[in-house]
Protein backbone atom coordinates (compact mmCIF):
# COMPACT_ATOMS: atom_id res chain seq x y z
CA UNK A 1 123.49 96.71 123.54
CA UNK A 2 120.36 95.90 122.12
CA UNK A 3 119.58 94.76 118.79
CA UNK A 4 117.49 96.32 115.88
CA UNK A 5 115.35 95.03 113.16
CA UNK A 6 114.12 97.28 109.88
CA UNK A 7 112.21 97.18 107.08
CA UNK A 8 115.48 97.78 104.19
CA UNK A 9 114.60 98.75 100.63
CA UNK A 10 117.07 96.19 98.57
CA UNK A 11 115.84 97.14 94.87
CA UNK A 12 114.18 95.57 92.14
CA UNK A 13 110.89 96.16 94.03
CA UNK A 14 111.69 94.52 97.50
CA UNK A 15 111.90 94.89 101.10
CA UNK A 16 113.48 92.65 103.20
CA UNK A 17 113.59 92.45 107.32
CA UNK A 18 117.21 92.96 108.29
CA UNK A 19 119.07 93.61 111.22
CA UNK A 20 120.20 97.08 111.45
CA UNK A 21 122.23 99.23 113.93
CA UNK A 22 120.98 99.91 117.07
CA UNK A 23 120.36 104.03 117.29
CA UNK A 24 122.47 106.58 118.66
CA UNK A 25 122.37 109.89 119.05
CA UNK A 26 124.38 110.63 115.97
CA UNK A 27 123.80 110.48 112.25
CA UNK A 28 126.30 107.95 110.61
CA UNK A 29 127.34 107.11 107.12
CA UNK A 30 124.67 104.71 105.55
CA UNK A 31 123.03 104.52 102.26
CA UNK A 32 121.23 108.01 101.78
CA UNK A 33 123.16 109.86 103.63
CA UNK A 34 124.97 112.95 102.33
CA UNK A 35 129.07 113.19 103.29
CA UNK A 36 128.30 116.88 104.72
CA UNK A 37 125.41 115.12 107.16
CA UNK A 38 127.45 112.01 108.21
CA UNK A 39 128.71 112.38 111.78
CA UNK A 40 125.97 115.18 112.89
CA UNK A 41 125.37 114.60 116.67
CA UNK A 42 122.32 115.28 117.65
CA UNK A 43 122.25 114.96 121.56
CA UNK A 44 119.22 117.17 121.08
CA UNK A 45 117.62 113.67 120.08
CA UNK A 46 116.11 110.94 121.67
CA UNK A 47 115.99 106.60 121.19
CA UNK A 48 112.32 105.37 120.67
CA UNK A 49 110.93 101.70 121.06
CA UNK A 50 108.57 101.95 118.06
CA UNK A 51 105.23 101.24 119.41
CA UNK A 52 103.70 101.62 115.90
CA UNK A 53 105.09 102.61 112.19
CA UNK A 54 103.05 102.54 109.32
CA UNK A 55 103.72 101.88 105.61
CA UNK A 56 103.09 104.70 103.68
CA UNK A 57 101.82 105.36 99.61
CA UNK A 58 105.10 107.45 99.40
CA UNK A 59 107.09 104.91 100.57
CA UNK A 60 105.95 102.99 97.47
CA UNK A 61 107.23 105.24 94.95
CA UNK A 62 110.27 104.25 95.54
CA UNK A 63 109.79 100.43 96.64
CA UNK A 64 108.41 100.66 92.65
CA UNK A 65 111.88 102.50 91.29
CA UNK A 66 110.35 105.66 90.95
CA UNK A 67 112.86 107.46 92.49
CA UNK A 68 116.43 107.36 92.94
CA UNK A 69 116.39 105.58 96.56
CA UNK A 70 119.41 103.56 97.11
CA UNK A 71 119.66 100.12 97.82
CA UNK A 72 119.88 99.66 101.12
CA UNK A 73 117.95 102.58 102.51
CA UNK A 74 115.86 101.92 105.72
CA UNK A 75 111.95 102.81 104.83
CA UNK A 76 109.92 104.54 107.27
CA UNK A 77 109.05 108.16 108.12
CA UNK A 78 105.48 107.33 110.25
CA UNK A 79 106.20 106.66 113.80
CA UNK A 80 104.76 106.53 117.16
CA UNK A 81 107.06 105.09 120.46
CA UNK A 82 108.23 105.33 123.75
CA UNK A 83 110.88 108.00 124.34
CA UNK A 84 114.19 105.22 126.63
CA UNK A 85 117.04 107.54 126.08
CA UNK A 86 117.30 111.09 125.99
CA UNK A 87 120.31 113.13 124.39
CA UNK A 88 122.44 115.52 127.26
CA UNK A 89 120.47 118.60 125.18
CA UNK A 90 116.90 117.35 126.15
CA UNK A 91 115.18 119.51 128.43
CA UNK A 92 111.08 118.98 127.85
CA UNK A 93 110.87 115.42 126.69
CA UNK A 94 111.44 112.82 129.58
CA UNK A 95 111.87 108.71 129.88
CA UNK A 96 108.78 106.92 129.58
CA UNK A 97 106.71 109.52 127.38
CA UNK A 98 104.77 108.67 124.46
CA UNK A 99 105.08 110.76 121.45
CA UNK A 100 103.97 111.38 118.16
CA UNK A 101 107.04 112.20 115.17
CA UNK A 102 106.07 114.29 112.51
CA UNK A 103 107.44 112.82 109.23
CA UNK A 104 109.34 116.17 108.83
CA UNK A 105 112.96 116.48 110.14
CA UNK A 106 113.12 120.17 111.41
CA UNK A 107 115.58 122.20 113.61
CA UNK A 108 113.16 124.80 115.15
CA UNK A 109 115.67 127.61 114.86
CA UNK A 110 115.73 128.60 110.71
CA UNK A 111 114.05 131.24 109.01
CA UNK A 112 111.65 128.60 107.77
CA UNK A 113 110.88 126.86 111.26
CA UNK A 114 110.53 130.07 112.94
CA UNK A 115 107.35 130.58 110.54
CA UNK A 116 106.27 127.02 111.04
CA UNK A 117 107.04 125.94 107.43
CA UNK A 118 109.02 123.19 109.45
CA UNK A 119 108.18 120.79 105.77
CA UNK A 120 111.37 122.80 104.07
CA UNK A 121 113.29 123.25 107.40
CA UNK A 122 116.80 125.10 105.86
CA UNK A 123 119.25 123.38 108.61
CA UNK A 124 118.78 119.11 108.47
CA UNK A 125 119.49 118.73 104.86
CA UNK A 126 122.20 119.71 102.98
CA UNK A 127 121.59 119.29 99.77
CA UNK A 128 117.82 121.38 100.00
CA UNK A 129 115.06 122.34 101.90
CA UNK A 130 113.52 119.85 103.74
CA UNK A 131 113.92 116.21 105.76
CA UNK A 132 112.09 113.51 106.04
CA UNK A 133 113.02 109.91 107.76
CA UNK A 134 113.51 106.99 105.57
CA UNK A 135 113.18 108.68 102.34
CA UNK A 136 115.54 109.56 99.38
CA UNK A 137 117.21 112.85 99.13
CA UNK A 138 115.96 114.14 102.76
CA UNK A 139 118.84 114.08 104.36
CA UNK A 140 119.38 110.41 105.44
CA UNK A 141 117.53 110.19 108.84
CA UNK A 142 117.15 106.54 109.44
CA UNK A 143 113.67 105.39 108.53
CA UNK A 144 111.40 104.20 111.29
CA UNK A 145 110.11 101.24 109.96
CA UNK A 146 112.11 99.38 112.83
CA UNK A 147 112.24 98.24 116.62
CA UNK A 148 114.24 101.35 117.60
CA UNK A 149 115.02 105.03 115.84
CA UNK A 150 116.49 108.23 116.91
CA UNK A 151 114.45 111.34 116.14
CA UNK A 152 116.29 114.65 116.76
CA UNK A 153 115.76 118.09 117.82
CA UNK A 154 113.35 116.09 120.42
CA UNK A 155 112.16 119.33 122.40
CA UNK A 156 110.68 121.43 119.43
CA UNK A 157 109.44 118.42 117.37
CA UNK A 158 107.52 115.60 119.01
CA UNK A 159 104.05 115.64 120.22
CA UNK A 160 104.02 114.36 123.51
CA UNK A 161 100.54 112.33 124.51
CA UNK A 162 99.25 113.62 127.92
CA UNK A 163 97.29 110.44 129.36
CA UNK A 164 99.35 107.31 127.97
CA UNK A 165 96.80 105.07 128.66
CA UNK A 166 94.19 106.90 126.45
CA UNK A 167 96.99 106.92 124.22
CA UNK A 168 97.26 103.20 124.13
CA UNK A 169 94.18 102.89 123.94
CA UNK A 170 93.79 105.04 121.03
CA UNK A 171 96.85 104.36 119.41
CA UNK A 172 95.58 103.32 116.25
CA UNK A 173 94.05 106.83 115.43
CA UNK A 174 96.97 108.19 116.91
CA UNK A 175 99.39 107.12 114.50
CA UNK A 176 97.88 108.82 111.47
CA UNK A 177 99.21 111.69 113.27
CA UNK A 178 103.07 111.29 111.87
CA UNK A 179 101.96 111.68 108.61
CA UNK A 180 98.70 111.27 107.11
CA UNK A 181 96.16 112.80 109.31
CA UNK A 182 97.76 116.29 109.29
CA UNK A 183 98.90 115.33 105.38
CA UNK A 184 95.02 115.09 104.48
CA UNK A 185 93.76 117.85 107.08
CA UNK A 186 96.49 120.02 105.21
CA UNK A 187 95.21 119.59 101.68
CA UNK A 188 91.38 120.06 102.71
CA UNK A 189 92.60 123.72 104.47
CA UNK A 190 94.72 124.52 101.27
CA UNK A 191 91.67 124.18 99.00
CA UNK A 192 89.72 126.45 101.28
CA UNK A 193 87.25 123.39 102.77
CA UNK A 194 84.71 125.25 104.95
CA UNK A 195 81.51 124.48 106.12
CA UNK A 196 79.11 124.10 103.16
CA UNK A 197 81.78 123.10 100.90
CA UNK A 198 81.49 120.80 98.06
CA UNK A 199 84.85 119.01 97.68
CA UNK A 200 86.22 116.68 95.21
CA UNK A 201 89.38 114.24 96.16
CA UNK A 202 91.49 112.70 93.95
CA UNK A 203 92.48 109.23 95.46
CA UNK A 204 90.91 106.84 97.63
CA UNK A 205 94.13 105.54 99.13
CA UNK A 206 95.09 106.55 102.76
CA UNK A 207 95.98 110.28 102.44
CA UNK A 208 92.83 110.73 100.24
CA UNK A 209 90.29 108.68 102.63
CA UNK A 210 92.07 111.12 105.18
CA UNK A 211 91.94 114.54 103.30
CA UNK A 212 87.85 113.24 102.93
CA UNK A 213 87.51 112.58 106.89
CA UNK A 214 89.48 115.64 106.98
CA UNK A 215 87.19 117.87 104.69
CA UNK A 216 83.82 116.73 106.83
CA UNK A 217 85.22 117.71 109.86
CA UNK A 218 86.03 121.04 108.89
CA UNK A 219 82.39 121.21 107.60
CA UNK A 220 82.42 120.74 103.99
CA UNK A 221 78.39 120.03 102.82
CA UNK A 222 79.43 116.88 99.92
CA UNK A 223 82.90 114.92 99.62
CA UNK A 224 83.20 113.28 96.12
CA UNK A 225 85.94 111.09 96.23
CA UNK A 226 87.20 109.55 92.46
CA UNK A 227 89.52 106.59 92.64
CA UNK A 228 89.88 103.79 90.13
CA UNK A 229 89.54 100.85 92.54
CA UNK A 230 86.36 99.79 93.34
CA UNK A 231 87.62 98.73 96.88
CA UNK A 232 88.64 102.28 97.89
CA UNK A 233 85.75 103.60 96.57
CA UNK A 234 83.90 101.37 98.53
CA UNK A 235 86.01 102.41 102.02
CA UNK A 236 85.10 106.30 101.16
CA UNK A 237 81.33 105.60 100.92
CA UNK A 238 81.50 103.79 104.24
CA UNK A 239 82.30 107.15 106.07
CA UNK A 240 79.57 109.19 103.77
CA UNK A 241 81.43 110.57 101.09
CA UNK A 242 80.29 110.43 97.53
CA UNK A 243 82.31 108.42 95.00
CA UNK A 244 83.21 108.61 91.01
CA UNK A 245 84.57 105.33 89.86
CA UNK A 246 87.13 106.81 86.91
CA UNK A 247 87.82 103.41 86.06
CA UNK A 248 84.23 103.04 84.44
CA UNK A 249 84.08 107.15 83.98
CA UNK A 250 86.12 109.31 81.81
CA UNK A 251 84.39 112.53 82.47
CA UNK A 252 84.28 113.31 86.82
CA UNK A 253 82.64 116.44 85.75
CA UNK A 254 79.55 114.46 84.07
CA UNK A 255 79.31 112.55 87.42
CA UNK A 256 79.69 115.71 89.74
CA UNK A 257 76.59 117.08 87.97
CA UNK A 258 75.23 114.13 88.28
CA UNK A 259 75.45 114.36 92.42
CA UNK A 260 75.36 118.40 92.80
CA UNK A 261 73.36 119.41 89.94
CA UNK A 262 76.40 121.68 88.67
CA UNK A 263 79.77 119.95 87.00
CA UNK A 264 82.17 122.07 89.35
CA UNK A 265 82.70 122.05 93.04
CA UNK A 266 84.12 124.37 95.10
CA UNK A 267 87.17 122.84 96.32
CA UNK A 268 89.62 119.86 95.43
CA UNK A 269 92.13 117.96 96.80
CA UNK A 270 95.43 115.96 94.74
CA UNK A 271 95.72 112.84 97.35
CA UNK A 272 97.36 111.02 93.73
CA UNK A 273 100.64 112.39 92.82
CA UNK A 274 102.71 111.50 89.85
CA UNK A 275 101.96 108.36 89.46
CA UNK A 276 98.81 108.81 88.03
CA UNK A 277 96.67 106.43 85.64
CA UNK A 278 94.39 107.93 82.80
CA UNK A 279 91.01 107.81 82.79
CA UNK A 280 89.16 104.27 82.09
CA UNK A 281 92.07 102.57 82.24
CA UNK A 282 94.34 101.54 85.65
CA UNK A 283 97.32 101.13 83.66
CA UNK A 284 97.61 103.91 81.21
CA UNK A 285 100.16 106.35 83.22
CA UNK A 286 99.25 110.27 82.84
CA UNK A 287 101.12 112.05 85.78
CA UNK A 288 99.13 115.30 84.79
CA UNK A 289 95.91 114.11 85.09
CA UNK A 290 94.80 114.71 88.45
CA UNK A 291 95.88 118.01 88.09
CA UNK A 292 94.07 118.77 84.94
CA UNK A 293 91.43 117.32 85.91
CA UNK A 294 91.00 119.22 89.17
CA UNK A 295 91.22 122.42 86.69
CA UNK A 296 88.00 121.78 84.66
CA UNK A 297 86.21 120.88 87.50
CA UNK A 298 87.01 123.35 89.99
CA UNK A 299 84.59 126.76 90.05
CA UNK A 300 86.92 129.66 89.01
CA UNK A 301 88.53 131.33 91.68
CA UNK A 302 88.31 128.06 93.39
CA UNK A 303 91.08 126.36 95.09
CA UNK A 304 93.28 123.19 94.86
CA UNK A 305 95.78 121.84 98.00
CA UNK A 306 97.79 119.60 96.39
CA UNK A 307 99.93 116.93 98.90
CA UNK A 308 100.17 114.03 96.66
CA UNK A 309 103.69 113.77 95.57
CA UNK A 310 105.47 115.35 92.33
CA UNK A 311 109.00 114.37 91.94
CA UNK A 312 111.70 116.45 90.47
CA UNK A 313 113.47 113.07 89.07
CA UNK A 314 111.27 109.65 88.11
CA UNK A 315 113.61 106.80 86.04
CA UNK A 316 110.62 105.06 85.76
CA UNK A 317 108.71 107.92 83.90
CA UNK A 318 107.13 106.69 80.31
CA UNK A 319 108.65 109.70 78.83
CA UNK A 320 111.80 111.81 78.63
CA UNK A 321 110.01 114.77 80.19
CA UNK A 322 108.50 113.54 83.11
CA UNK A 323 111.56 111.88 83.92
CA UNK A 324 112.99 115.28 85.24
CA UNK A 325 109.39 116.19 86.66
CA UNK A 326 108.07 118.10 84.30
CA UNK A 327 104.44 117.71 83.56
CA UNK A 328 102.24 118.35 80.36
CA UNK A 329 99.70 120.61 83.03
CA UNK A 330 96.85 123.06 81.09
CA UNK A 331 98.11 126.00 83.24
CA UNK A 332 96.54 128.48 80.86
CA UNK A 333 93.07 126.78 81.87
CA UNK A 334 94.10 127.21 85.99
CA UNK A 335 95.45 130.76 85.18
CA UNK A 336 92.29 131.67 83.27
CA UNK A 337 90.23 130.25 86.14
CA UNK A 338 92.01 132.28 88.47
CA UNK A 339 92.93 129.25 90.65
CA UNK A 340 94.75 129.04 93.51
CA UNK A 341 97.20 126.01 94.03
CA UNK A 342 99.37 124.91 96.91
CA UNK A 343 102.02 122.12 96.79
CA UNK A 344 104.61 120.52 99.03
CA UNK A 345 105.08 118.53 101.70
CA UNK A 346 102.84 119.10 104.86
CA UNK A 347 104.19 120.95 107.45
CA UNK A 348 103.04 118.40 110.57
CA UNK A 349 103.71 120.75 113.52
CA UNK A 350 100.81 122.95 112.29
CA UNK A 351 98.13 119.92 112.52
CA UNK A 352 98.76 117.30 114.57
CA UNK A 353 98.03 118.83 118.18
CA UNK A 354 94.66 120.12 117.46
CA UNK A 355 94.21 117.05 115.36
CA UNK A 356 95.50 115.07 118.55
CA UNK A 357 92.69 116.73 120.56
CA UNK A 358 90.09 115.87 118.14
CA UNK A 359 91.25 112.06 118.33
CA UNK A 360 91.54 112.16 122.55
CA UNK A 361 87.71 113.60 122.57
CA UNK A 362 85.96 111.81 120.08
CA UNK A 363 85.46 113.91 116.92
CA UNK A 364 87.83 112.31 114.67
CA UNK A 365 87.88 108.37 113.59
CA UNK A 366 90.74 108.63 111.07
CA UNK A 367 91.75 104.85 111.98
CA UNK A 368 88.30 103.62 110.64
CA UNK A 369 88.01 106.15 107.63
CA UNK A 370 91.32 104.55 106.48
CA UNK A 371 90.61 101.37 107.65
CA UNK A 372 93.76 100.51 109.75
CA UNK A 373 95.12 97.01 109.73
CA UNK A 374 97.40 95.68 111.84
CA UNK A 375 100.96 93.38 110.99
CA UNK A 376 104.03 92.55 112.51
CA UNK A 377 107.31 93.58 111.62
CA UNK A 378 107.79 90.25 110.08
CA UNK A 379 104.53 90.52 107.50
CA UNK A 380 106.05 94.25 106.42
CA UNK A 381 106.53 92.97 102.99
CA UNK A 382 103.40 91.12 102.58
CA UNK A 383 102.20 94.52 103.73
CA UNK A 384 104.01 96.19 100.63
CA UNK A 385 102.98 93.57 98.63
CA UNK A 386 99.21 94.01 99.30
CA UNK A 387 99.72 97.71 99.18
CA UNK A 388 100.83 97.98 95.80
CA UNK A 389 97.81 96.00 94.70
CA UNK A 390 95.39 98.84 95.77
CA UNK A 391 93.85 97.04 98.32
CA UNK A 392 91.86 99.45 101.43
CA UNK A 393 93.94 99.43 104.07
CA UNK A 394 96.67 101.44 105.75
CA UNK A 395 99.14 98.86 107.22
CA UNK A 396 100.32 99.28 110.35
CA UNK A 397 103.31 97.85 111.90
CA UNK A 398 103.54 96.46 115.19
CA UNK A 399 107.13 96.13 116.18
CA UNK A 400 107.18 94.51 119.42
CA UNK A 401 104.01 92.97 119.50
CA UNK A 402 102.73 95.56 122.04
CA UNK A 403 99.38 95.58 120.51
CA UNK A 404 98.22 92.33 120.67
CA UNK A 405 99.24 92.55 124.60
């Protein structure tokens, strides 16, 4: 049998390469894993060689302790690989395909699946709606930061690439397509980006640089992105958008009037999440500012998609309250407002075909909007390393070298 390397979350703000176990097509005890999941066969799955896997900002959160990820836990829910073994249940998916995995681990036959909310699928995970590979409290699906994975449910869930040499060719944009492509594309639709829009993003990190790529192609007339790094900033403004540096700003809606002549847009976009920084300062942690924020400078009756990440437990919160995920929020100014928010994780399977088509024809250059970099599996923690220190890049892993051939 072949062997398998990983990218293993060992606490105290590490990764480590490891060997792990080689995939098979059922889901065995390991750290993450619930009792009631352990031993779930899944010859409805396939094995993947990992062409690509990408670190991801979520993926940080707990790296940092911000969650309650066990030690031990193999990181990884964006990936992109060559189908070499299919499960006896398989009937669509063959040998040799390329596919796409959306981050989300759903069944295709629940309530919620059969509505295409396939982001709180009712059947993987036992202990609540929702799965997710790699990642604490979803259910313990090995992560895909690896050589090899198995992915489940193969027939209903992965995106199958029709010319493979395009693919390869264009495998770079392709691999936003696990998670933050359709993650970005989903919070530009959920505010309501249309053409003539003026949009504001929280967050020039990957998911935001993507909801900003996202929010032009659907039309939008001015993307202001607001970030505190200076770098990021810099990466949005080399694709067009506008930018607020909040490091240097404590008032976006000054600077929006500055750019639109008004100090509301539209639209906005939360590409943040909890761990949020006030204002002036990039180490001053205010989880609800993005969110109140987006409130005073979002037109009443406007609308707010909100995909960065809200936790419902945080040991590394700076108070008691937002250690259970509770947030100080100005919800009377949203309510008066009439504003419309939506939260969650992105359901994938509602994105990432059309978003495939705009990649395979030209329209979309999400791998140079986020400015995709390239590492081996060896360099992964360097990778994390250089993540965590805001730096513009989305890392993406190259397991077996098949890039640089």
């Amino acid at each position: 049998m072949a062997g398998n390397r990983g990218v293993v979350y060992t606490g105290n703000g590490k990764v480590e390469i490891q060997d792990i176990s080689y995939p098979d097509l059922v889901l065995r005890e390991g750290p993450g894993v619930p009792k009631s999941n352990v031993g779930r066969k899944c010859e409805h799955g396939v094995i993947l060689k990992n062409i690509v896997t990408n670190i991801c900002g979520s993926d940080q959160h707990m790296v940092r302790g911000r969650t309650t990820a066990p030690s031990g836990l193999v990181l990884g829910h964006e990936i992109t690989g060559e189908v070499i073994e299919v499960g006896r249940d398989v009937e669509f998916i063959k040998k040799g395909d390329i596919v796409s995995v959306p981050f989300n681990v759903a069944c295709g036959r629940c309530k919620m699946c059969k509505r295409q909310d396939t982001h709180i699928c009712q059947n993987v995970n036992p202990e609540r709606p929702g799965a997710a590979y790699g990642y604490v409290d979803m259910g313990g699906w090995v992560g895909g930061q690896s050589e090899y994975v198995m992915v489940p449910y193969a027939d209903f869930q992965l995106l199958s690439f029709p010319d493979k040499d395009l693919a390869m060719d264009k495998i770079l944009d392709l691999t936003m397509l696990s998670d933050i492509f359709p993650t970005g594309y989903h919070g530009a639709i959920s505010a309501g980006v249309t053409t003539g829009s003026t949009v504001y993003v929280a967050g020039a990190g990957p998911v935001g640089l993507a909801a900003a790529h996202s929010a032009q192609l659907l039309g939008a007339a001015v993307v202001i992105v607001g970030d505190l790094k200076e770098e990021r900033l810099a990466q949005a403004r080399s694709f067009g958008c506008e930018t607020i540096n909040l490091k240097e700003h404590h008032d976006p809606g000054e600077l929006i009037e500055q750019i639109l002549g008004v100090p509301e847009v539209d639209c906005a976009i939360d590409a943040v999440g909890f761990e949020a920084y006030g204002h002036g300062t990039d180490n001053e942690e205010q989880p609800a500012i993005v969110l109140n924020t987006m409130m005073d400078v979002v037109e009443a009756g406007g609308k707010m998609g909100i995909p960065g990440l809200y936790v419902t437990e945080d040991p590394g919160a700076s108070d008691k309250d937002a250690k259970q995920g509770s947030l100080k929020v100005r919800f009377g100014l949203g309510w008066s407002k009439a504003h419309h928010f939506v939260t969650g994780q992105t359901p994938v399977m509602q994105y990432h075909r059309q978003l495939m088509m705009a990649i395979m024809n030209g329209k979309a250059d999400i791998a140079k909007a986020v400015n995709a970099t390239v590492i081996s599996l060896d360099e992964a923690p360097q990778g994390y390393n250089e993540f965590d220190s805001g730096v513009s890049k989305k890392f993406v892993i190259d397991p077996h070298g098949m890039l640089n051939r």
